[in-house]
Protein backbone atom coordinates (compact mmCIF):
# COMPACT_ATOMS: atom_id res chain seq x y z
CA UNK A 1 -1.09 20.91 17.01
CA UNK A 2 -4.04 22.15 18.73
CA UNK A 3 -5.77 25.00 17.11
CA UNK A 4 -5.06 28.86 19.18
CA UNK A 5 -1.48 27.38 20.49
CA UNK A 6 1.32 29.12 20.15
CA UNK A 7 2.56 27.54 17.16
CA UNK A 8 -0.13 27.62 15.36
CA UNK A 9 1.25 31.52 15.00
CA UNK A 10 4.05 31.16 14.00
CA UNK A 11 5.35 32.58 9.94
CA UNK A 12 7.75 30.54 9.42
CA UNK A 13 8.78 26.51 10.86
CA UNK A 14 11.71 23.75 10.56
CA UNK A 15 10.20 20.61 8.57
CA UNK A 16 11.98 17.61 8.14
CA UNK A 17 11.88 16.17 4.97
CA UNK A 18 13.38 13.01 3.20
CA UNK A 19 14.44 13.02 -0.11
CA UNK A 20 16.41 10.98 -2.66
CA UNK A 21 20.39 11.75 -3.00
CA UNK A 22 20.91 8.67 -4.97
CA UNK A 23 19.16 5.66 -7.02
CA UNK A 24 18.72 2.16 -5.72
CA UNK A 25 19.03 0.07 -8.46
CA UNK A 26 19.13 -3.13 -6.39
CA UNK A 27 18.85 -4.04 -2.67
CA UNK A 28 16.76 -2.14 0.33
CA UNK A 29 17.60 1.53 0.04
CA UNK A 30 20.15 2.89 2.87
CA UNK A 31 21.16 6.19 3.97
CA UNK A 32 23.20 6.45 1.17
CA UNK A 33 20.25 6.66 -0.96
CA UNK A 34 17.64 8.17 1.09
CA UNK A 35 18.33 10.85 3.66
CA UNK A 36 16.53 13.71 6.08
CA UNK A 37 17.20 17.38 5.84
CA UNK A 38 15.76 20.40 7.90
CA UNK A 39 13.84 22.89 5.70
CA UNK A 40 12.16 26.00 6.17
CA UNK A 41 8.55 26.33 5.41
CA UNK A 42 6.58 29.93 5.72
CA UNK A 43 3.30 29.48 7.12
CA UNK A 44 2.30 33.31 6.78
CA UNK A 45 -0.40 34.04 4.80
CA UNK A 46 0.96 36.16 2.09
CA UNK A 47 3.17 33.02 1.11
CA UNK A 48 0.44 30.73 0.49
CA UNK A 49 -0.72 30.10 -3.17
CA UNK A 50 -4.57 30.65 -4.10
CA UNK A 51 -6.02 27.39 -3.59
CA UNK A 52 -3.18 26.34 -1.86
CA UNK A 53 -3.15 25.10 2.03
CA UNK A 54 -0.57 25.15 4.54
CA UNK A 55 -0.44 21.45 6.43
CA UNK A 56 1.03 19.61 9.04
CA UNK A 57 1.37 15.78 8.01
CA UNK A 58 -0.17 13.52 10.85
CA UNK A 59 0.01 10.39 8.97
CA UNK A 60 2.31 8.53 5.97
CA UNK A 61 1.64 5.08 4.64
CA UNK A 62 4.46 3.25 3.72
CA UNK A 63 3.86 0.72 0.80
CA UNK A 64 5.74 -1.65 -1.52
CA UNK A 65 5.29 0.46 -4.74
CA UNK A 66 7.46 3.05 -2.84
CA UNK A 67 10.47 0.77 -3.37
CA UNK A 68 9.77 1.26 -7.98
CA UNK A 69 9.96 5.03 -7.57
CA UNK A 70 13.40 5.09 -6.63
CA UNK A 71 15.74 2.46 -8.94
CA UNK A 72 16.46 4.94 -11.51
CA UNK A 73 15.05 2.73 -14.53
CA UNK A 74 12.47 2.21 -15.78
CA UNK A 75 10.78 -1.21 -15.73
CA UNK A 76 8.91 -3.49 -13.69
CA UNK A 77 5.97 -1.35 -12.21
CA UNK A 78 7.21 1.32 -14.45
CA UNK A 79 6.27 4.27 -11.94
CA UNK A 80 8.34 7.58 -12.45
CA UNK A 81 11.09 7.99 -10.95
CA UNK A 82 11.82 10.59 -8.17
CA UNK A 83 14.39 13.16 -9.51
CA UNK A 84 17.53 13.54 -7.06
CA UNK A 85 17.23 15.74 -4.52
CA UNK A 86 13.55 15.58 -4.36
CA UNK A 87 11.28 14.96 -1.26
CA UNK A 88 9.63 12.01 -1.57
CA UNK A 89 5.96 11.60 -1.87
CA UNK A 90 3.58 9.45 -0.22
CA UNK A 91 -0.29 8.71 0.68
CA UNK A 92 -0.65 10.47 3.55
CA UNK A 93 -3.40 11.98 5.73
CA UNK A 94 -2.78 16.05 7.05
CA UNK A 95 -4.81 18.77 8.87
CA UNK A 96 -5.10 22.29 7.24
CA UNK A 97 -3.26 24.86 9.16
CA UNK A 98 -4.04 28.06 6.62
CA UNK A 99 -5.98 27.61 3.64
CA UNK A 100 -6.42 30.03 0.78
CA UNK A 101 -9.03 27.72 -0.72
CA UNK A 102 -12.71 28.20 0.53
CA UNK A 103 -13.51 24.85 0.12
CA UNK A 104 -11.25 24.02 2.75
CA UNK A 105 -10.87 25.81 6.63
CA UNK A 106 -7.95 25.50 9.79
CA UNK A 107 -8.44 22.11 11.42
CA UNK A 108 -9.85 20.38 8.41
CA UNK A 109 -8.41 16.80 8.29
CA UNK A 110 -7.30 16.12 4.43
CA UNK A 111 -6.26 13.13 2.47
CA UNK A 112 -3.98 13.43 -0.13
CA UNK A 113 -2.10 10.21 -2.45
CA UNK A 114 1.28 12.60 -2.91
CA UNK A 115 1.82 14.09 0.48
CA UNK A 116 5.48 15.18 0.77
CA UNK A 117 7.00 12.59 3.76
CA UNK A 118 8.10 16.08 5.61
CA UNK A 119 6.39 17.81 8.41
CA UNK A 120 4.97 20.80 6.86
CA UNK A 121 4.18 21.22 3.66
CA UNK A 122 1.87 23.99 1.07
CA UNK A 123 -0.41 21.50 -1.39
CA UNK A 124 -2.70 22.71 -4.14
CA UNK A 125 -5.96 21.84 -3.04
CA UNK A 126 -6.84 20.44 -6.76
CA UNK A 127 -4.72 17.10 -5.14
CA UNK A 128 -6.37 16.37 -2.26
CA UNK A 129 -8.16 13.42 -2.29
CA UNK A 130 -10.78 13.71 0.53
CA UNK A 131 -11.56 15.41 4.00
CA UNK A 132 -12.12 13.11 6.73
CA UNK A 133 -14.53 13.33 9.53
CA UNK A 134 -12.81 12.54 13.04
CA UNK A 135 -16.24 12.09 14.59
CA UNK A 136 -16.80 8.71 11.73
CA UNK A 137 -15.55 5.99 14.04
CA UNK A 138 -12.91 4.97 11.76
CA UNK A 139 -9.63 5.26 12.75
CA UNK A 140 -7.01 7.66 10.29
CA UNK A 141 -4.84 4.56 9.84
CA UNK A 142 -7.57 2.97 8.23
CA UNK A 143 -8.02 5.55 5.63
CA UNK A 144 -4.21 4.29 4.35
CA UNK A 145 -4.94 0.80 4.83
CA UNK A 146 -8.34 -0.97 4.28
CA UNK A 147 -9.54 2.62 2.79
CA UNK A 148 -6.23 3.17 1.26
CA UNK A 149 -3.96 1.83 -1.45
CA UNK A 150 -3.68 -1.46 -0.10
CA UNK A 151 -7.69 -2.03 0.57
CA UNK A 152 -8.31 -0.81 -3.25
CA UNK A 153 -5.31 -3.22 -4.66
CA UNK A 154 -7.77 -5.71 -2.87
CA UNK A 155 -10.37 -4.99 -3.83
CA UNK A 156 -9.84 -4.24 -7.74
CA UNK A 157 -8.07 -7.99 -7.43
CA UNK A 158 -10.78 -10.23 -5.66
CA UNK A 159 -13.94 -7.93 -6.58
CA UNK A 160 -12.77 -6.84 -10.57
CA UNK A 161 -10.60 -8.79 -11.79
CA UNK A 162 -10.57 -12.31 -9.54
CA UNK A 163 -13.97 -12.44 -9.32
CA UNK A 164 -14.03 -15.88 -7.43
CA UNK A 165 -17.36 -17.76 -7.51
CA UNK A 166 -18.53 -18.97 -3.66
CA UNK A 167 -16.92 -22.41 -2.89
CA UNK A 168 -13.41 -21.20 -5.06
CA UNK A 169 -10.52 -22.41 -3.49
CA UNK A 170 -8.40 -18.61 -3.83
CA UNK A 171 -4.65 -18.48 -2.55
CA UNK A 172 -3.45 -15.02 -1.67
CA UNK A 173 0.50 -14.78 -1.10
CA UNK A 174 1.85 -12.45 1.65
CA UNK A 175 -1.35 -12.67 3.12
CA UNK A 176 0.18 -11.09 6.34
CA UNK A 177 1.00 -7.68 3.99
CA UNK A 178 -1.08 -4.71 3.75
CA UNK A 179 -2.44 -6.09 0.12
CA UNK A 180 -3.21 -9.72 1.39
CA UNK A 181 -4.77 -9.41 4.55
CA UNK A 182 -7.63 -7.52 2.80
CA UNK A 183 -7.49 -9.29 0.11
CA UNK A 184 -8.14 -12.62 1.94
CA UNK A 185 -11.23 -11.31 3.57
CA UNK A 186 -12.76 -10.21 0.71
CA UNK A 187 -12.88 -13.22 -0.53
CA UNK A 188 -14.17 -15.36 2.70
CA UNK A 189 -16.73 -12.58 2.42
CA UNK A 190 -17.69 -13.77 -0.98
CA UNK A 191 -17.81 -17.38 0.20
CA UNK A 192 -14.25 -18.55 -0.76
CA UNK A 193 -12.47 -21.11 0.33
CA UNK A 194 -9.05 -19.07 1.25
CA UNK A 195 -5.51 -20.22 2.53
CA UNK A 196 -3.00 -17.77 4.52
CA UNK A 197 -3.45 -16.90 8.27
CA UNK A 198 -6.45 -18.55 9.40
CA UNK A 199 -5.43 -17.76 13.08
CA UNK A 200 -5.31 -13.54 12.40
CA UNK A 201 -8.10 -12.49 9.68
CA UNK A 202 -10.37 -16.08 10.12
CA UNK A 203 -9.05 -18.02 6.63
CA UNK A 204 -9.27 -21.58 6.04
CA UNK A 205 -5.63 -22.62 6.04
CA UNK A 206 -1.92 -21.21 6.78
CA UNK A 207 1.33 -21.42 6.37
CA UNK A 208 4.48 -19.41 6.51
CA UNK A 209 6.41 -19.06 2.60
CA UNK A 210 9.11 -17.92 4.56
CA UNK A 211 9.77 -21.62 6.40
CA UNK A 212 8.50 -23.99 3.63
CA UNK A 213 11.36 -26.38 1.63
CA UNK A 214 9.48 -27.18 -1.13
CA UNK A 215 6.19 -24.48 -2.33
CA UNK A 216 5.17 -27.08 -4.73
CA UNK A 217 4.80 -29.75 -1.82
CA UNK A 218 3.27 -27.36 0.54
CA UNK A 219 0.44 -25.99 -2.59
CA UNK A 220 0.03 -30.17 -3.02
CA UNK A 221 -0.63 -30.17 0.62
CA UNK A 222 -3.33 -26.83 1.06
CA UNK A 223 -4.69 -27.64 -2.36
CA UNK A 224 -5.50 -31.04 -3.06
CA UNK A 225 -8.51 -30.01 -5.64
CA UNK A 226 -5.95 -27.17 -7.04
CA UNK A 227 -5.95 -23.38 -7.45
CA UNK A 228 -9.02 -20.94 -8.70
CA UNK A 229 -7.64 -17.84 -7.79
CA UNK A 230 -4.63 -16.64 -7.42
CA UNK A 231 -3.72 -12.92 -6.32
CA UNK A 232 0.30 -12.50 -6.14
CA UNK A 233 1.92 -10.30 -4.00
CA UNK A 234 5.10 -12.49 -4.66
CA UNK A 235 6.18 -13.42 -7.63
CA UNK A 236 9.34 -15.70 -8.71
CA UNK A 237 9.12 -19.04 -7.09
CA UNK A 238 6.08 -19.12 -5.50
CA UNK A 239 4.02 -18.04 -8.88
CA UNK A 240 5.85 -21.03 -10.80
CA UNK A 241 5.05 -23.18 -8.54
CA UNK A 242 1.18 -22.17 -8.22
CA UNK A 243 1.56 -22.69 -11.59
CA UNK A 244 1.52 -26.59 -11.33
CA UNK A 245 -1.64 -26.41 -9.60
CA UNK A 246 -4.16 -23.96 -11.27
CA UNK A 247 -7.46 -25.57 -12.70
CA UNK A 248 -8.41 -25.35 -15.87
CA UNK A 249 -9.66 -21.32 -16.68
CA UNK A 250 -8.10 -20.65 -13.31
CA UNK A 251 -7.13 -16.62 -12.91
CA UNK A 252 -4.15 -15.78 -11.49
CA UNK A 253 -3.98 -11.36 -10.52
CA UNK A 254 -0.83 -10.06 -10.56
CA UNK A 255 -0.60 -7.19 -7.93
CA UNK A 256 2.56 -6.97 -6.74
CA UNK A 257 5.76 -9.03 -6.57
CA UNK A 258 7.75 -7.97 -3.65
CA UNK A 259 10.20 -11.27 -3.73
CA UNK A 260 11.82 -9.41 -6.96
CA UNK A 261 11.40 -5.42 -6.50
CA UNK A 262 15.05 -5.35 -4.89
CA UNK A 263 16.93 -6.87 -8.04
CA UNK A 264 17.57 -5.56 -11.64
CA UNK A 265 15.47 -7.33 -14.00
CA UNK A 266 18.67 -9.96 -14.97
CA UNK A 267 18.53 -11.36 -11.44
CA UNK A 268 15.01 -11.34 -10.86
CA UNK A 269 13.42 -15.17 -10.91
CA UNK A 270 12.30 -16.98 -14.07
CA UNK A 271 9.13 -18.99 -14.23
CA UNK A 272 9.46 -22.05 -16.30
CA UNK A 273 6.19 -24.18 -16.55
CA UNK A 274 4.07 -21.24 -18.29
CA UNK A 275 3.31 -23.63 -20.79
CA UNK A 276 0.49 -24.51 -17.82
CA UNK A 277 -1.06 -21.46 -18.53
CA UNK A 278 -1.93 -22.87 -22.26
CA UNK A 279 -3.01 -26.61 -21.63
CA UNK A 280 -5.53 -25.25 -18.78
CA UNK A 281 -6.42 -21.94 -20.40
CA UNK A 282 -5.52 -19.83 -17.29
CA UNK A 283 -5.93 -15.79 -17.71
CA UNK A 284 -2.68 -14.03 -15.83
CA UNK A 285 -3.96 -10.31 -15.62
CA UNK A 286 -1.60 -7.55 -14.18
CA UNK A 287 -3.19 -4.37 -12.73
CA UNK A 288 -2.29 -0.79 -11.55
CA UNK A 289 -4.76 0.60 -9.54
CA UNK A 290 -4.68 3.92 -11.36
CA UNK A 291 -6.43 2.20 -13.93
CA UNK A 292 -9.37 1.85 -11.73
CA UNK A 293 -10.29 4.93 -10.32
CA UNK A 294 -13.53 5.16 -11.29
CA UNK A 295 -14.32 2.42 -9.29
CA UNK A 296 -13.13 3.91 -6.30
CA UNK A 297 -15.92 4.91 -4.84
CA UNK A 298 -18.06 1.98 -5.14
CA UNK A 299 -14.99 0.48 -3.15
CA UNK A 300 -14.94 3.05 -0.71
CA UNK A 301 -18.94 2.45 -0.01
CA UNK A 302 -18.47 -1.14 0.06
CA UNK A 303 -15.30 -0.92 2.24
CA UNK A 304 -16.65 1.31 4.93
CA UNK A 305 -19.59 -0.95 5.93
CA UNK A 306 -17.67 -4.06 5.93
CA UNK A 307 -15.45 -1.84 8.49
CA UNK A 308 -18.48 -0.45 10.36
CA UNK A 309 -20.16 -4.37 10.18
CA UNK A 310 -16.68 -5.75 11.91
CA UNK A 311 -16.54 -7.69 8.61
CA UNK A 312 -13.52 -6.32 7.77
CA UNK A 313 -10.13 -6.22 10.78
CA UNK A 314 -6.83 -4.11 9.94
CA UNK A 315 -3.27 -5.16 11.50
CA UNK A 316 -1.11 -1.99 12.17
CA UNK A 317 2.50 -1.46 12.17
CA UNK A 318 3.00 2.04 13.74
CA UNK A 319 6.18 3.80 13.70
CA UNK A 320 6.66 7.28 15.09
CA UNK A 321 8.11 10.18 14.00
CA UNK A 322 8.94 11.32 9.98
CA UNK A 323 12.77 10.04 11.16
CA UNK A 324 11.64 6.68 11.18
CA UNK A 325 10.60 6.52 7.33
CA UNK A 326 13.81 5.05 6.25
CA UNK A 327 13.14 1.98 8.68
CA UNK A 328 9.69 1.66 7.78
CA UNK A 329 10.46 1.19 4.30
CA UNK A 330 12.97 -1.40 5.20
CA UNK A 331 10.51 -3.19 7.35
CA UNK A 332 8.55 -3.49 4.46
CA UNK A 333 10.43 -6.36 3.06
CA UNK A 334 11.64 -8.22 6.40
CA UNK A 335 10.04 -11.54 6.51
CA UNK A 336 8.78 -11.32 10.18
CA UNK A 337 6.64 -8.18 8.84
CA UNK A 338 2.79 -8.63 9.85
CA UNK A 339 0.48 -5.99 8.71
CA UNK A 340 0.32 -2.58 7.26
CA UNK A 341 3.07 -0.26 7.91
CA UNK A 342 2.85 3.37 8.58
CA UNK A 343 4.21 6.45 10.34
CA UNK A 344 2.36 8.52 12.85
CA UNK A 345 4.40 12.03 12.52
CA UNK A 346 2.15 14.03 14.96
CA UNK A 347 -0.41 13.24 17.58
CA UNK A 348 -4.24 13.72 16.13
């Protein structure tokens, strides 16, 4: 809202706000575990914490991890759990509408990793991430996708972990994700050989996961010399059957498995032929990117030329309004979904 409206003086507004009424232990979460209530929040000064500000959320990314916070158990990516009845939380971007935090002023544009997915909210200033400068010439969704979560994911796989060697043939899986399309780039821009949407983001080779018979055939197909690198955004299937064509000291990066976070452990898919990982001495290395923060601003240097340098293109999918969070989510894990999802809730 501009700055001097009317609103802008009002004490008190209606935010909506989504929380968690129940635990998804299995399957996409409905309305029956995630749902949107009005709630007050006082904007007048007095109400404000010290080093507290009073925001209005702009924008929320929507990501896979998400999906872990809210099964009830803990396993798999082993994030806490939201407690019922609480608003969930999500990297988001906000302007300041009070602040009673000097370091901050009305109209300042903040980033912050646990942004309530409501309207308005009051943060402690300690948890902001950033500000962002709207004169930079990089767009806010970028800041939640190749500057966000997703861009970091990719870069703490290809850069830190995968480090592939120019002329590696790397395979990223659900290259067409938030994760993977960055991912991919990253490591054409290190001289890779890379397979996954060569028509969108410039790689080598495609193919849709979704419409192959046989993954083993198709990796026999796209990689007749066999696999490097491997980031998976997958799991199940498609990482036992990379697993027949690794080379020998080939590194696979486990980021994310999004083919299993709907099922309880017991369902989720086996792999069978790990025995490949002994015979050709592969390292499988799982990461959480919390475990990398101190690297995060080398990324975010190296990130923000590649964007300014056009070395580095983002796919958007924009939904509008905080009602919409509920389909977002569930668009996360629809296989005709084709870049990084999130919510515009108000107009820059």
């Amino acid at each position: 809202m501009p700055m001097g409206s009317a609103e802008e003086k009002l004490e008190t507004v209606e935010s909506k706000e989504w929380y968690i009424s129940a635990y998804a232990s299995d399957g996409v979460p409905t309305s029956d575990h995630l749902k949107l209530r009005s709630a007050s929040v006082s904007l007048a000064v007095d109400s404000i914490p010290d080093h507290h500000v009073a925001v209005e959320t702009l924008w929320i990314s929507i990501d896979p991890y998400l999906r872990a916070t809210m099964t009830g158990t803990n396993d798999g990516l082993y994030f806490p759990q939201f407690n019922l009845n609480q608003v969930i939380l999500a990297f988001g971007i906000a302007r300041v509408i009070r602040s009673k935090d000097s370091k901050y002023s009305d109209g300042d544009i903040v980033l912050r990793a646990f942004l309530p997915v409501a309207e308005y909210s009051l943060l402690p200033c300690d948890l902001l991430t950033r500000k962002l400068d709207p004169a930079s010439g990089i767009p806010f969704p970028d800041y939640l996708s190749s500057l966000g979560i997703p861009g970091f994911a990719a870069w703490v796989g290809i850069e830190v972990l995968g480090q592939p060697k120019s002329g590696s043939n790397v395979f990223v899986s659900a290259a067409a994700g938030g994760v993977g399309m960055f991912a991919g780039q990253l490591a054409k821009l290190k001289g890779c050989k890379v397979k996954l949407l060569k028509e969108e983001f410039g790689y080598d080779d495609a193919f849709n996961y979704n419409s192959e018979m046989s993954f083993d055939a198709t990796l026999t197909k796209y990689f007749p010399n066999g696999i490097d690198v491997y980031l998976d955004n997958v799991g199940g299937k498609m990482l036992e059957a990379v697993l027949n064509h690794v080379n020998v000291h080939a590194r696979i990066i486990l980021c994310g498995m999004i083919s299993q976070y709907n099922k309880v452990w017991t369902e989720r898919d086996g792999v069978r032929n790990l025995l490949n990982m002994i015979g050709k001495e592969v390292k499988m290395e799982g990461f959480m990117i919390g475990s990398h923060m101190d690297r995060f601003a080398d990324f975010t240097v190296e990130m923000e030329s590649y964007i300014k340098e056009g070395k580095i293109r983002s796919k958007h999918v924009i939904y509008y309004g905080v009602e919409s969070f509920l389909e977002s989510l569930g668009s996360l894990f629809s296989s005709s979904n084709i870049g990084k999802v999130v919510i515009q809730v108000k107009a820059p």
